[in-house]
Protein backbone atom coordinates (compact mmCIF):
# COMPACT_ATOMS: atom_id res chain seq x y z
CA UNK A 1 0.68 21.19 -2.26
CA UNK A 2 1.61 22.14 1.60
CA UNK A 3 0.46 18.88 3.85
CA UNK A 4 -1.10 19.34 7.17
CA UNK A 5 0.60 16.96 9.68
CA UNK A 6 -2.14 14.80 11.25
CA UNK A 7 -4.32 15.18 8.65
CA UNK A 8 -6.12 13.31 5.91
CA UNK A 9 -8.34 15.11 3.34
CA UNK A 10 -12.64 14.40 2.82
CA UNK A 11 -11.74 11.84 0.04
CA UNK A 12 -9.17 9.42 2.67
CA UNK A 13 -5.64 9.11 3.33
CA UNK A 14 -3.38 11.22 0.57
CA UNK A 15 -0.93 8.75 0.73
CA UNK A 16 -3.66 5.93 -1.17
CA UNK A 17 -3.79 8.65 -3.59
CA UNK A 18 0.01 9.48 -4.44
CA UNK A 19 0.44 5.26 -4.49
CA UNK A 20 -2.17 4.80 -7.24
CA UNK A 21 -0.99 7.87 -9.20
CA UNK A 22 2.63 6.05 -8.77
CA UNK A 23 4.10 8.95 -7.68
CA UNK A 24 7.42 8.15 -5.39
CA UNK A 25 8.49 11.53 -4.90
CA UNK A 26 5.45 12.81 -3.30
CA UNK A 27 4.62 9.65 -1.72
CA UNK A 28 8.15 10.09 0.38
CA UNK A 29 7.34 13.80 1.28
CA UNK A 30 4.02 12.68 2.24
CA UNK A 31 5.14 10.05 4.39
CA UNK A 32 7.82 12.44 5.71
CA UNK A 33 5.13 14.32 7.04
CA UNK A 34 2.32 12.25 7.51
CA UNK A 35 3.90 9.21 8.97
CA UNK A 36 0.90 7.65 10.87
CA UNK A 37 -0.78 7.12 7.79
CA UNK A 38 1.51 4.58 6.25
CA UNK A 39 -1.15 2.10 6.85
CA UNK A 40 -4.79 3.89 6.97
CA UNK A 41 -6.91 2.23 4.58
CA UNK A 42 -9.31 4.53 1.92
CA UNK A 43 -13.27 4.47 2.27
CA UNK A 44 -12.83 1.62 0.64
CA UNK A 45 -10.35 -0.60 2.65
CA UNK A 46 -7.42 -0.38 0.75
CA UNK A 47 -4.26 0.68 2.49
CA UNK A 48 -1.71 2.58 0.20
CA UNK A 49 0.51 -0.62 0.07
CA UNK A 50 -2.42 -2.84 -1.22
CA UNK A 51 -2.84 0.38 -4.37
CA UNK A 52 0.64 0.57 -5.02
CA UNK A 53 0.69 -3.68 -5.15
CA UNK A 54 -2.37 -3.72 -6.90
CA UNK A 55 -0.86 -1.32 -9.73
CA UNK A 56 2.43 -2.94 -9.89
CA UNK A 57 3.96 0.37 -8.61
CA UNK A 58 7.26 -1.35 -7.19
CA UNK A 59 8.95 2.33 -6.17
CA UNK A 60 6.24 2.86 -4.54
CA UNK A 61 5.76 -0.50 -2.73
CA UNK A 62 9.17 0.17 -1.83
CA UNK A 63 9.12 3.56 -0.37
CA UNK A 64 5.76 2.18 1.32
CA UNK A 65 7.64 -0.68 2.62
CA UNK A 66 10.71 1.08 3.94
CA UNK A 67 8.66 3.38 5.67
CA UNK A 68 7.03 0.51 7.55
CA UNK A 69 3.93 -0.71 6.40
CA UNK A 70 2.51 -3.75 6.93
CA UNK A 71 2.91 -6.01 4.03
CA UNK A 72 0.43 -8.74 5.89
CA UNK A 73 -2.26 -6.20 6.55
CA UNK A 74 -5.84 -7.20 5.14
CA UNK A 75 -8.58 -5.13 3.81
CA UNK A 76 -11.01 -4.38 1.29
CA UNK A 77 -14.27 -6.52 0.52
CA UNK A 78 -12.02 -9.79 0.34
CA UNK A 79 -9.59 -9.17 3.19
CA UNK A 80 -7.01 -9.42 0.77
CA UNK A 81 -3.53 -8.71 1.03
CA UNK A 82 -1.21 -6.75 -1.07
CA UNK A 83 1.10 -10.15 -1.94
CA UNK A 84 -2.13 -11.32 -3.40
CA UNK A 85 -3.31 -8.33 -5.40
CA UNK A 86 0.32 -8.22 -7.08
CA UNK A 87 0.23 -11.94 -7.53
CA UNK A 88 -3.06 -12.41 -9.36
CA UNK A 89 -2.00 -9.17 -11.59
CA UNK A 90 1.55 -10.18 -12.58
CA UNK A 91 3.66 -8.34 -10.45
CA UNK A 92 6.86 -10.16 -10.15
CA UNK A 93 8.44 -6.95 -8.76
CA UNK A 94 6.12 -6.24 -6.27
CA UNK A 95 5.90 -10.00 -5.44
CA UNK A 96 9.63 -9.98 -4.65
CA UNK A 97 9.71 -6.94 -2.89
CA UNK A 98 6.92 -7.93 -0.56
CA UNK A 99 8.46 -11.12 -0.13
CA UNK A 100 11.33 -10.08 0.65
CA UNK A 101 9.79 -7.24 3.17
CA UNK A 102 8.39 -10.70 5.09
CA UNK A 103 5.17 -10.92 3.52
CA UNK A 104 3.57 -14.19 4.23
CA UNK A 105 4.13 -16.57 0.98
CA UNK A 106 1.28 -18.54 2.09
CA UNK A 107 -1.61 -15.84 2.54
CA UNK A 108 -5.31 -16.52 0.91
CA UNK A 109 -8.28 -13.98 1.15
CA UNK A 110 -11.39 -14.68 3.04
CA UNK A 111 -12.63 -16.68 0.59
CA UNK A 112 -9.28 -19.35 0.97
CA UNK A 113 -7.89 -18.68 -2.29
């Protein structure tokens, strides 16, 4: 699939799609081309870091992370974060790579939790 720099497609931000699917390779070449995107939420609020997190995709958080994206950054209907999403699922992995990527241990959604 050829990417068009600067763009996303109708559906949101390839790269949210390529972290859910857990797909490293083609998250890299995406982010190779599509740099800007690294932190561009879906319709839905979720950046590709908070998918990959929420999955337990640790490559993935990785490649997200080392590509810069914001491990503190907020969003979907509870303005959570993805150190919380990994947390409440289990994640070690992704809990440790966040951390370690300076994710704030203390963070809590909108709710305080």
């Amino acid at each position: 699939m050829a990417v068009s720099p600067g763009s996303a497609d109708e559906a949101g931000n390839p790269l949210v799609k390529a972290a859910a699917r857990g797909d490293a390779a083609r998250l890299a070449q995406l982010l190779a081309a599509l740099p800007h995107l690294v932190d561009v939420p879906s319709p839905e609020g979720a950046t590709p870091l908070m998918v990959a997190a929420s999955a337990g995709h640790t490559r993935e958080v990785e490649v997200l992370l080392s590509a810069g994206a914001n491990p503190n950054r907020r969003g979907g209907r509870r303005a959570e974060c993805p150190l919380l999403l990994a947390a409440r699922k289990g994640h070690e992995a992704v809990v440790r790579a966040l951390l370690f990527k300076g994710a704030h241990a203390a963070a809590v959604d909108d709710r305080g939790w």
